[in-house]
C-alpha atoms as a PDB file:
ATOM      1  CA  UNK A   1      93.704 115.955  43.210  1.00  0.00           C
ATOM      2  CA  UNK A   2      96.239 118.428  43.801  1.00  0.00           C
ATOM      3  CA  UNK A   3     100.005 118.434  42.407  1.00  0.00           C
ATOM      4  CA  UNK A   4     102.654 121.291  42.796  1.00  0.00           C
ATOM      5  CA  UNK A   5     105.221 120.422  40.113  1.00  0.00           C
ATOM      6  CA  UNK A   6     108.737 122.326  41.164  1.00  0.00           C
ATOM      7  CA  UNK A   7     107.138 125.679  42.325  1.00  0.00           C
ATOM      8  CA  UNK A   8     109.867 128.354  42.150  1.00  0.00           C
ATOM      9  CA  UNK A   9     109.564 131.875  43.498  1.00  0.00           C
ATOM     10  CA  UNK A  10     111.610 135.263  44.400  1.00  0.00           C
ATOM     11  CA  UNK A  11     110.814 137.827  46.489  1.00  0.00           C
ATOM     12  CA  UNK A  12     112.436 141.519  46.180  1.00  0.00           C
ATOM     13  CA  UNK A  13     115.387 139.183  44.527  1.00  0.00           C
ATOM     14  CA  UNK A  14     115.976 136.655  46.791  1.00  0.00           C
ATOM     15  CA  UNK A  15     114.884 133.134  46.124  1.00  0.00           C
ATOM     16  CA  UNK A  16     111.330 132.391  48.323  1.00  0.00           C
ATOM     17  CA  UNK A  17     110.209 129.061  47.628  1.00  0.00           C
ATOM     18  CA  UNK A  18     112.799 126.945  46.015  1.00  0.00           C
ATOM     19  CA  UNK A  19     111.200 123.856  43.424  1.00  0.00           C
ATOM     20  CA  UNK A  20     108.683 122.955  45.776  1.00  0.00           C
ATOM     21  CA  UNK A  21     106.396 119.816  45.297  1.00  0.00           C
ATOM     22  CA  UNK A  22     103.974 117.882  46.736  1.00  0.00           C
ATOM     23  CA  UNK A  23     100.573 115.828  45.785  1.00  0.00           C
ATOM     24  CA  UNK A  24      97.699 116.210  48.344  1.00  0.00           C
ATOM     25  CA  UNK A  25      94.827 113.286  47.966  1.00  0.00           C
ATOM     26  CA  UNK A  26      90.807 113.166  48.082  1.00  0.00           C
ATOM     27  CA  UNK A  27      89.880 113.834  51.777  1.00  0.00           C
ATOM     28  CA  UNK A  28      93.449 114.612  52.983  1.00  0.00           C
ATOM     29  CA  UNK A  29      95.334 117.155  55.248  1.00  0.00           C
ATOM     30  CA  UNK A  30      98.191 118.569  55.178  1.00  0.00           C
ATOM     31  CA  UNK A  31      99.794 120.189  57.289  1.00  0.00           C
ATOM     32  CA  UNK A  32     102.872 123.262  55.876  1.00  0.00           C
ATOM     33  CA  UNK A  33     104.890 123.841  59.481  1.00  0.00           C
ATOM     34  CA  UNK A  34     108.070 126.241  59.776  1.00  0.00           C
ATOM     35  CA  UNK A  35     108.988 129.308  60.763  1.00  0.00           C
ATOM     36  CA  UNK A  36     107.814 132.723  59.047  1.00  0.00           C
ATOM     37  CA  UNK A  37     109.273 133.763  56.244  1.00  0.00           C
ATOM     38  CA  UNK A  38     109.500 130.051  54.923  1.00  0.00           C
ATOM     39  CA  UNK A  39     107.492 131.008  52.528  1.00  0.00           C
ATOM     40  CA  UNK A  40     104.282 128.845  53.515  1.00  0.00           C
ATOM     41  CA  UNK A  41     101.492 131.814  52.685  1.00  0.00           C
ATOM     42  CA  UNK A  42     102.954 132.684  49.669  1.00  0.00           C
ATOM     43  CA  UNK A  43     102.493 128.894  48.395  1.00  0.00           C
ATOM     44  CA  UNK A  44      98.864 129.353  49.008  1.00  0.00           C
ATOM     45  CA  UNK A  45      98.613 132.801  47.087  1.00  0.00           C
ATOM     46  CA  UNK A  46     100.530 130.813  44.043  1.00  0.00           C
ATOM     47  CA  UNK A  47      97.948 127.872  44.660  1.00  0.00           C
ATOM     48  CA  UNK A  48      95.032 129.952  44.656  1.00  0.00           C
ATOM     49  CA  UNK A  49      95.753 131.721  41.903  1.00  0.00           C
ATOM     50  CA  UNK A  50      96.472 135.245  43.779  1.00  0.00           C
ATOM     51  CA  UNK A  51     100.613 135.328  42.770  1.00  0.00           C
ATOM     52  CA  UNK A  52     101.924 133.652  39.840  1.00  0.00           C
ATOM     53  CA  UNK A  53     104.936 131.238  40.087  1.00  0.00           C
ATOM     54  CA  UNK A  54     108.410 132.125  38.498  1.00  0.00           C
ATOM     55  CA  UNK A  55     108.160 128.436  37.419  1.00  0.00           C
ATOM     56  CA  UNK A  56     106.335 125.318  38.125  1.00  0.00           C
ATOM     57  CA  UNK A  57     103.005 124.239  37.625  1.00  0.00           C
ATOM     58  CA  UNK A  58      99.958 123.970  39.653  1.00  0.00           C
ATOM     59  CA  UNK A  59      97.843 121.372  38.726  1.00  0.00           C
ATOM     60  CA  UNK A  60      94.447 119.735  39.812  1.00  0.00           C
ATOM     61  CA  UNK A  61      93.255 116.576  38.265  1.00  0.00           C
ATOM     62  CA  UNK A  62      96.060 116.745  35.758  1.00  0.00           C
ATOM     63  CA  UNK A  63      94.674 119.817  34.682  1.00  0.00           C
ATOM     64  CA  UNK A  64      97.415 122.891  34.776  1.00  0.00           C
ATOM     65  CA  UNK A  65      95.461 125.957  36.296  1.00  0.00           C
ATOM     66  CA  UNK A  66      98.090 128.783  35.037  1.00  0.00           C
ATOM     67  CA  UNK A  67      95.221 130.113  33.379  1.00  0.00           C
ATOM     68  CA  UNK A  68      92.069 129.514  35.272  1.00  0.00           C
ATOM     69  CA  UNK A  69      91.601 133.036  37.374  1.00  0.00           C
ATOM     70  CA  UNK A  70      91.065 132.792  41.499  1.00  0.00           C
ATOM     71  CA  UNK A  71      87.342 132.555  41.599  1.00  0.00           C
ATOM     72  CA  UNK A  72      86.802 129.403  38.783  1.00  0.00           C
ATOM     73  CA  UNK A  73      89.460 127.676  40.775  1.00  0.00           C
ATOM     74  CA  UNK A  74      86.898 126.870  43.262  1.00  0.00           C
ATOM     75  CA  UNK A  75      89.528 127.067  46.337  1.00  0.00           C
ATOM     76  CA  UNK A  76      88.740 127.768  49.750  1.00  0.00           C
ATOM     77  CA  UNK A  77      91.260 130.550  51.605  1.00  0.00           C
ATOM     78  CA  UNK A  78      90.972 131.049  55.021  1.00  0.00           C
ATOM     79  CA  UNK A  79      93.259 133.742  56.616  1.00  0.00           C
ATOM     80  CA  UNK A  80      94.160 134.499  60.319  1.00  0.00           C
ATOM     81  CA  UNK A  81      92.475 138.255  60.709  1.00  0.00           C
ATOM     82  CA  UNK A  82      89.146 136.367  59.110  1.00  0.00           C
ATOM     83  CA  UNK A  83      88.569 139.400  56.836  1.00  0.00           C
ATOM     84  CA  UNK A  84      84.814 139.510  57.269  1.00  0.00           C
ATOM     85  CA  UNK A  85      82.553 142.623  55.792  1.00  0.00           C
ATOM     86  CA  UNK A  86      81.987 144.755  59.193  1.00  0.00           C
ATOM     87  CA  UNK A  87      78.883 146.271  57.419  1.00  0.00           C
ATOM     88  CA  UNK A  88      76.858 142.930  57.176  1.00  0.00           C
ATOM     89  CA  UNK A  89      75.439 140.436  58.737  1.00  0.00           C
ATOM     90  CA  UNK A  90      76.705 136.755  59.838  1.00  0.00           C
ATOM     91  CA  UNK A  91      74.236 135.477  57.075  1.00  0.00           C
ATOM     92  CA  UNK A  92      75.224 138.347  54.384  1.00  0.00           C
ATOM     93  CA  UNK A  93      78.781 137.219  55.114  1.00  0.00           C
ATOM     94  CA  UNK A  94      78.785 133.885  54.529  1.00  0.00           C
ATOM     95  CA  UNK A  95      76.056 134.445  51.430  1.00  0.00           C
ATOM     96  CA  UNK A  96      78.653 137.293  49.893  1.00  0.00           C
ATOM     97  CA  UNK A  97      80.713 134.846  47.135  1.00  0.00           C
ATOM     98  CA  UNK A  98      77.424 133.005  46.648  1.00  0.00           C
ATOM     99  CA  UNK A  99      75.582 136.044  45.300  1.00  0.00           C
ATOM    100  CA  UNK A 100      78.532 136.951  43.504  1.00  0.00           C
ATOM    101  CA  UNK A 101      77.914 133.874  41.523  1.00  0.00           C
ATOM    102  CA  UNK A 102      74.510 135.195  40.933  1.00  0.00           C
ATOM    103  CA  UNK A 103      72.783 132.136  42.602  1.00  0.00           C
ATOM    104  CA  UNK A 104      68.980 131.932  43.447  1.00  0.00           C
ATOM    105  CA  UNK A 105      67.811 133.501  46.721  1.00  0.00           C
ATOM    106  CA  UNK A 106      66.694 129.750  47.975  1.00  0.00           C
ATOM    107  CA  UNK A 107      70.012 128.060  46.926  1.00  0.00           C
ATOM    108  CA  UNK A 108      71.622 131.043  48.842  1.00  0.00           C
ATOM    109  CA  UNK A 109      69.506 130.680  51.612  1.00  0.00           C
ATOM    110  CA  UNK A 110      70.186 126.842  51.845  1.00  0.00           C
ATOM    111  CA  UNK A 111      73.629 127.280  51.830  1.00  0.00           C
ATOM    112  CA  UNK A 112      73.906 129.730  53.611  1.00  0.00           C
ATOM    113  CA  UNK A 113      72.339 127.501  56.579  1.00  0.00           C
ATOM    114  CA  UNK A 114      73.857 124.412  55.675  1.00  0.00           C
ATOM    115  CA  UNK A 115      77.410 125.821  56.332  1.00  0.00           C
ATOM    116  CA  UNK A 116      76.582 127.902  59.645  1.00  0.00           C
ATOM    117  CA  UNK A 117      75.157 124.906  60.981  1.00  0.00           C
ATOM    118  CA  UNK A 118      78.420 123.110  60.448  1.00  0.00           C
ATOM    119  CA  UNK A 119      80.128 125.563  62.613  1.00  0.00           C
ATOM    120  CA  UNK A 120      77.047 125.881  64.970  1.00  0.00           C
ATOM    121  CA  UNK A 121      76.629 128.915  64.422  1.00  0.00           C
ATOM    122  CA  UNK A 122      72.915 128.473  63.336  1.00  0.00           C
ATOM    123  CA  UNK A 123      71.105 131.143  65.758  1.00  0.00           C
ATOM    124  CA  UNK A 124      73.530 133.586  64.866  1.00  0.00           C
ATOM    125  CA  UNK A 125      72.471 134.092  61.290  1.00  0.00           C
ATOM    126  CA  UNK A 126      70.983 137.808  61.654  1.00  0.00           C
ATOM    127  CA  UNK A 127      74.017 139.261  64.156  1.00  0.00           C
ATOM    128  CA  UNK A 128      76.575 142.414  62.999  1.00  0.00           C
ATOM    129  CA  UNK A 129      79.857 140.299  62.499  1.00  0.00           C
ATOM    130  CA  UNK A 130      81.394 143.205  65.055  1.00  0.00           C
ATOM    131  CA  UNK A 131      79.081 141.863  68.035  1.00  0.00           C
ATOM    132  CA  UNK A 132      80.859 138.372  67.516  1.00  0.00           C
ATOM    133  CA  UNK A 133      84.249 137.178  69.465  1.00  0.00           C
ATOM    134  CA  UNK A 134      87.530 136.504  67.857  1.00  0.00           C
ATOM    135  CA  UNK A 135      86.610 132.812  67.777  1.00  0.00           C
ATOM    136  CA  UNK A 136      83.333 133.255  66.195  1.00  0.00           C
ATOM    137  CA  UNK A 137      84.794 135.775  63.641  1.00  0.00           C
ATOM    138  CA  UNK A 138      87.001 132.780  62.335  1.00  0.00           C
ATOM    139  CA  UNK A 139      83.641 130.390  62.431  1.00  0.00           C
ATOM    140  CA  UNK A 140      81.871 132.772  60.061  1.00  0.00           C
ATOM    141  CA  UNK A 141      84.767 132.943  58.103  1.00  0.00           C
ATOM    142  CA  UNK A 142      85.047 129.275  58.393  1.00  0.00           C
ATOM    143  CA  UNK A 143      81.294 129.133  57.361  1.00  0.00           C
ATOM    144  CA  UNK A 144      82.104 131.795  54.138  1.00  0.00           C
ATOM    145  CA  UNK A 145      84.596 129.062  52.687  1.00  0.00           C
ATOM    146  CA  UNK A 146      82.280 126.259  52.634  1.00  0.00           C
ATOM    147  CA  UNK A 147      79.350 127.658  51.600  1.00  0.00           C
ATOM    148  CA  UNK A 148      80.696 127.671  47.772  1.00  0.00           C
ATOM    149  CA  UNK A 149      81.406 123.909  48.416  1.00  0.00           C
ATOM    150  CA  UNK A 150      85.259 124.691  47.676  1.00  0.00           C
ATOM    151  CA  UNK A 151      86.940 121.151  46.431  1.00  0.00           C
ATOM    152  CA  UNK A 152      89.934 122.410  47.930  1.00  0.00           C
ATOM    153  CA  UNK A 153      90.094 124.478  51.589  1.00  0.00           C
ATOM    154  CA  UNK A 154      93.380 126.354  52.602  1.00  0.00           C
ATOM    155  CA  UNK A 155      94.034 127.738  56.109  1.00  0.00           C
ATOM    156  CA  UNK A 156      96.731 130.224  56.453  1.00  0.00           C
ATOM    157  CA  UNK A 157      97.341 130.465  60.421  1.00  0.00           C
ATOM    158  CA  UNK A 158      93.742 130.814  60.616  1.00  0.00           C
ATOM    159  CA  UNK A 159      94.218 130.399  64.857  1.00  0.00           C
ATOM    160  CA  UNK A 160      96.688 132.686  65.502  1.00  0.00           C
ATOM    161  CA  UNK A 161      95.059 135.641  66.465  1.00  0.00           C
ATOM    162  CA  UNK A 162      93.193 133.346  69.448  1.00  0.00           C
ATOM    163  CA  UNK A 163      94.107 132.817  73.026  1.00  0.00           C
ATOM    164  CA  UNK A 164      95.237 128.930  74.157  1.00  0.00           C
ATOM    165  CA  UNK A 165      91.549 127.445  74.438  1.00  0.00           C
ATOM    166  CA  UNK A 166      89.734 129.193  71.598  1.00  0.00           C
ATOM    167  CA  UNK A 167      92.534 127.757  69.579  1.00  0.00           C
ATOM    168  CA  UNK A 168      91.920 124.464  70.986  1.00  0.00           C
ATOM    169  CA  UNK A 169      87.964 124.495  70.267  1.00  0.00           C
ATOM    170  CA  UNK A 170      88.584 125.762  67.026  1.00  0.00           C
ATOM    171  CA  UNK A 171      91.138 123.145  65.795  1.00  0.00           C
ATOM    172  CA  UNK A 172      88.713 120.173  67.441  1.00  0.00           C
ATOM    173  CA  UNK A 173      85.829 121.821  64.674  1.00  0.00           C
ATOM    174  CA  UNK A 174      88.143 122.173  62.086  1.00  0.00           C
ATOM    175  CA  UNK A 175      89.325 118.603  62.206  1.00  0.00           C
ATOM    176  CA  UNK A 176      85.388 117.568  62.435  1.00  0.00           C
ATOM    177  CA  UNK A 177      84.330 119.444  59.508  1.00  0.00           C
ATOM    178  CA  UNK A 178      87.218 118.527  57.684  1.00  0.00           C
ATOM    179  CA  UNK A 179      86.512 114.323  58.288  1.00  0.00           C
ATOM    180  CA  UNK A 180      82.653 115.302  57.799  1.00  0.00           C
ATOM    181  CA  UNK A 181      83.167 116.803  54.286  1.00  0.00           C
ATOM    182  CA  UNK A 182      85.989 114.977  53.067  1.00  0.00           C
ATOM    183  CA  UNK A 183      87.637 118.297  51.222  1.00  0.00           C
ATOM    184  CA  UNK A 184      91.332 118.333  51.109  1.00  0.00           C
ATOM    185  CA  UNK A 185      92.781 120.924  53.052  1.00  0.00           C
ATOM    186  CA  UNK A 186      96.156 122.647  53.093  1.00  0.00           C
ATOM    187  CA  UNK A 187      97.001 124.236  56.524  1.00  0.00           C
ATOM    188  CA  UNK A 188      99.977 126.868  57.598  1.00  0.00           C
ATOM    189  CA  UNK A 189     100.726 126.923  61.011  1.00  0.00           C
ATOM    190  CA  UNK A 190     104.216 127.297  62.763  1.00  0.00           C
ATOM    191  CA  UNK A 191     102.224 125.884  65.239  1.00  0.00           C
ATOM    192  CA  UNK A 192     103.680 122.282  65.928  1.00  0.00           C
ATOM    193  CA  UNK A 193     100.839 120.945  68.293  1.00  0.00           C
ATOM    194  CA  UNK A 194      98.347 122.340  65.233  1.00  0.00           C
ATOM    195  CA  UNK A 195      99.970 120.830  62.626  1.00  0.00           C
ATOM    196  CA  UNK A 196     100.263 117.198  64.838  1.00  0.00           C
ATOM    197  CA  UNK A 197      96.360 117.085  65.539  1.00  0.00           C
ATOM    198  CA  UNK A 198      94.951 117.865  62.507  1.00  0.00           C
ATOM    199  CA  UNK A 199      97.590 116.465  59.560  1.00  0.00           C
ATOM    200  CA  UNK A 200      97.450 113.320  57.901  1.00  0.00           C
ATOM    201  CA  UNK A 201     100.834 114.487  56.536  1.00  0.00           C
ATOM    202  CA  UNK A 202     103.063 117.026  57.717  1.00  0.00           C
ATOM    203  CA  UNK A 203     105.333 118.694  55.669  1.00  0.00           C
ATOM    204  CA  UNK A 204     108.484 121.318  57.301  1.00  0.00           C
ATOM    205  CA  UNK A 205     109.753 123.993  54.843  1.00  0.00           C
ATOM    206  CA  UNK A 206     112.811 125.828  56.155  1.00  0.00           C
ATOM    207  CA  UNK A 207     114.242 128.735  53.305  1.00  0.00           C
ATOM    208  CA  UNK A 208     111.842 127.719  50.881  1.00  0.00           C
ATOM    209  CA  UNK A 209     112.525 123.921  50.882  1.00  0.00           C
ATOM    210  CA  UNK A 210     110.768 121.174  52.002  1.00  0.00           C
ATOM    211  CA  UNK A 211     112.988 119.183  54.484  1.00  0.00           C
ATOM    212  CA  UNK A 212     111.045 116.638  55.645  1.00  0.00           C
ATOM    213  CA  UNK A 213     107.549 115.048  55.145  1.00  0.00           C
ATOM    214  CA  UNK A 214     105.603 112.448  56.457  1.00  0.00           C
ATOM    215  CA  UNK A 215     103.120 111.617  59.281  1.00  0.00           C
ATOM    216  CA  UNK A 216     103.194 113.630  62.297  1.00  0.00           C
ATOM    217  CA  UNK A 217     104.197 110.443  64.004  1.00  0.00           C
ATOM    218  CA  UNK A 218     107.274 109.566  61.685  1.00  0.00           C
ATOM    219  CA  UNK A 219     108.338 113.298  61.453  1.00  0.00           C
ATOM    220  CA  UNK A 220     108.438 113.138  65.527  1.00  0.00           C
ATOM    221  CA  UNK A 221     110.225 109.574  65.787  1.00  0.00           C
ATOM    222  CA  UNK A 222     112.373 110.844  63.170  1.00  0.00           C
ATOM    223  CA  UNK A 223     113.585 114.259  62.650  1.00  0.00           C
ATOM    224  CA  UNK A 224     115.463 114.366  59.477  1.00  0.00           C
ATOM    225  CA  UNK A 225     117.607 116.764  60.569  1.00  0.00           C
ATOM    226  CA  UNK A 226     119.429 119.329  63.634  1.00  0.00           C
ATOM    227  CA  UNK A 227     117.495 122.013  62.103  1.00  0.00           C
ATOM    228  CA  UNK A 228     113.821 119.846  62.507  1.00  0.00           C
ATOM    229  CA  UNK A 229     114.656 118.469  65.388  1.00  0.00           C
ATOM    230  CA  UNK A 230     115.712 121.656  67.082  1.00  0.00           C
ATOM    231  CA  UNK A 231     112.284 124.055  65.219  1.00  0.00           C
ATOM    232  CA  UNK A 232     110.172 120.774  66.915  1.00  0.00           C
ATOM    233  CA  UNK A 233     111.755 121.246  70.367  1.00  0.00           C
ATOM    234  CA  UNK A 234     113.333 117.561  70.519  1.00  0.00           C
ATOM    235  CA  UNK A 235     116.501 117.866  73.011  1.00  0.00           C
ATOM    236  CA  UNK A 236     119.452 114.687  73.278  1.00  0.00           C
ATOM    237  CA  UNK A 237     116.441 113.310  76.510  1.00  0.00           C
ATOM    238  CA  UNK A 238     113.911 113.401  73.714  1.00  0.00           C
ATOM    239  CA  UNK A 239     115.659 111.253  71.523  1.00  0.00           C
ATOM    240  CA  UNK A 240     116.940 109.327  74.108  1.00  0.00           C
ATOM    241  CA  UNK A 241     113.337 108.061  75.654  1.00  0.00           C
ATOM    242  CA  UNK A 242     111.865 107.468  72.443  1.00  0.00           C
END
């Protein structure tokens, strides 16, 4: 599936992400956790084909996409401030990169459907996107990304703007869509308990380097580091009672 070969990148001269790689398989999450500034978003700008790389290659199915453009890359992006259309509807929303692709009104319409349904957001089809709440802002724009059936999805801190339970709801439905689908998904968070319920793998960049990968439950057990220990809040007791 997807394969970052030794991504390098600078940012107003000072090194950003630092020969960064990682594979991510059919159906799997995972999870980029660390602090801002790590350089997590910007790996998902390179990926999606909205920055270039100073070096590296981004590849899917052995195929190098340094020269596909953004929109024939087929990626899902979801950001935090959902960046929704406030002129149009739920439904003209979600249909936007569909009719961009100059697909039939019925295929539109289908999809359209399919995907709301999936974040239950069926009955809200004909609604301004400015009547909606924060958390069903982020559905729609939830909905917009899998309407194109994307073979990849990325999330960059797509809770962040939500209070404590929306964020809990929110990650529940992610992780259900996610298993329901079976797309891969990359997901930025510096959110630890985000990153632990919905990974498969987790994967801590500090200064543009990945420092340690694995399940959330072996990156936990086993901080590979002061520095991950300390960013996932383990203390001497911690370690002690494990």
């Amino acid at each position: 599936m997807l394969k970052l070969k030794n991504i390098h990148k600078t940012y107003e001269g000072t090194p950003l992400l630092k020969g960064i790689s990682l594979e991510l398989a059919e159906g799997e999450t995972i999870c980029l956790l660390g602090p801002s500034g790590s350089g997590k978003s910007t790996l998902l700008r390179i990926i999606s084909g909205l920055e270039e790389a100073e070096s590296g290659d981004v590849l899917w199915g052995g195929e190098n996409l340094e020269s596909t453009p953004p929109h024939e890359r087929n990626f899902g992006l979801i950001f935090q401030d959902y960046a929704l259309f406030p002129h149009l509807t739920v439904f003209d929303n979600v249909a936007f990169g569909l009719k961009m692709q100059k697909m039939g009104k019925e295929e539109i319409r289908s999809r359209v459907d399919k995907a709301l349904k999936q974040v239950d957001l069926q009955d809200f089809a004909k609604r301004s996107v400015t009547d909606l709440s924060g958390g069903e802002q982020q559905r729609v724009a939830l909905a917009r990304a899998l309407a194109p059936r994307p073979r990849l999805l990325m999330f960059d801190e797509p809770l962040g703007a939500l209070d404590r339970r929306l964020r809990e709801y929110l990650l529940v439905e992610i992780k259900k869509i996610l298993e329901e689908s079976g797309i891969p998904a990359l997901y930025v968070t510096h959110d630890q308990s985000e990153a632990f319920a919905l990974a498969h793998r987790v994967m801590l960049l500090n200064e543009g380097v990945i420092v340690q990968r694995g399940t959330p439950e072996e990156v936990y057990a086993n901080p590979a580091s002061a520095w991950v220990s300390d960013f996932l809040g383990l203390g001497n007791e911690d370690q002690k009672n494990k």
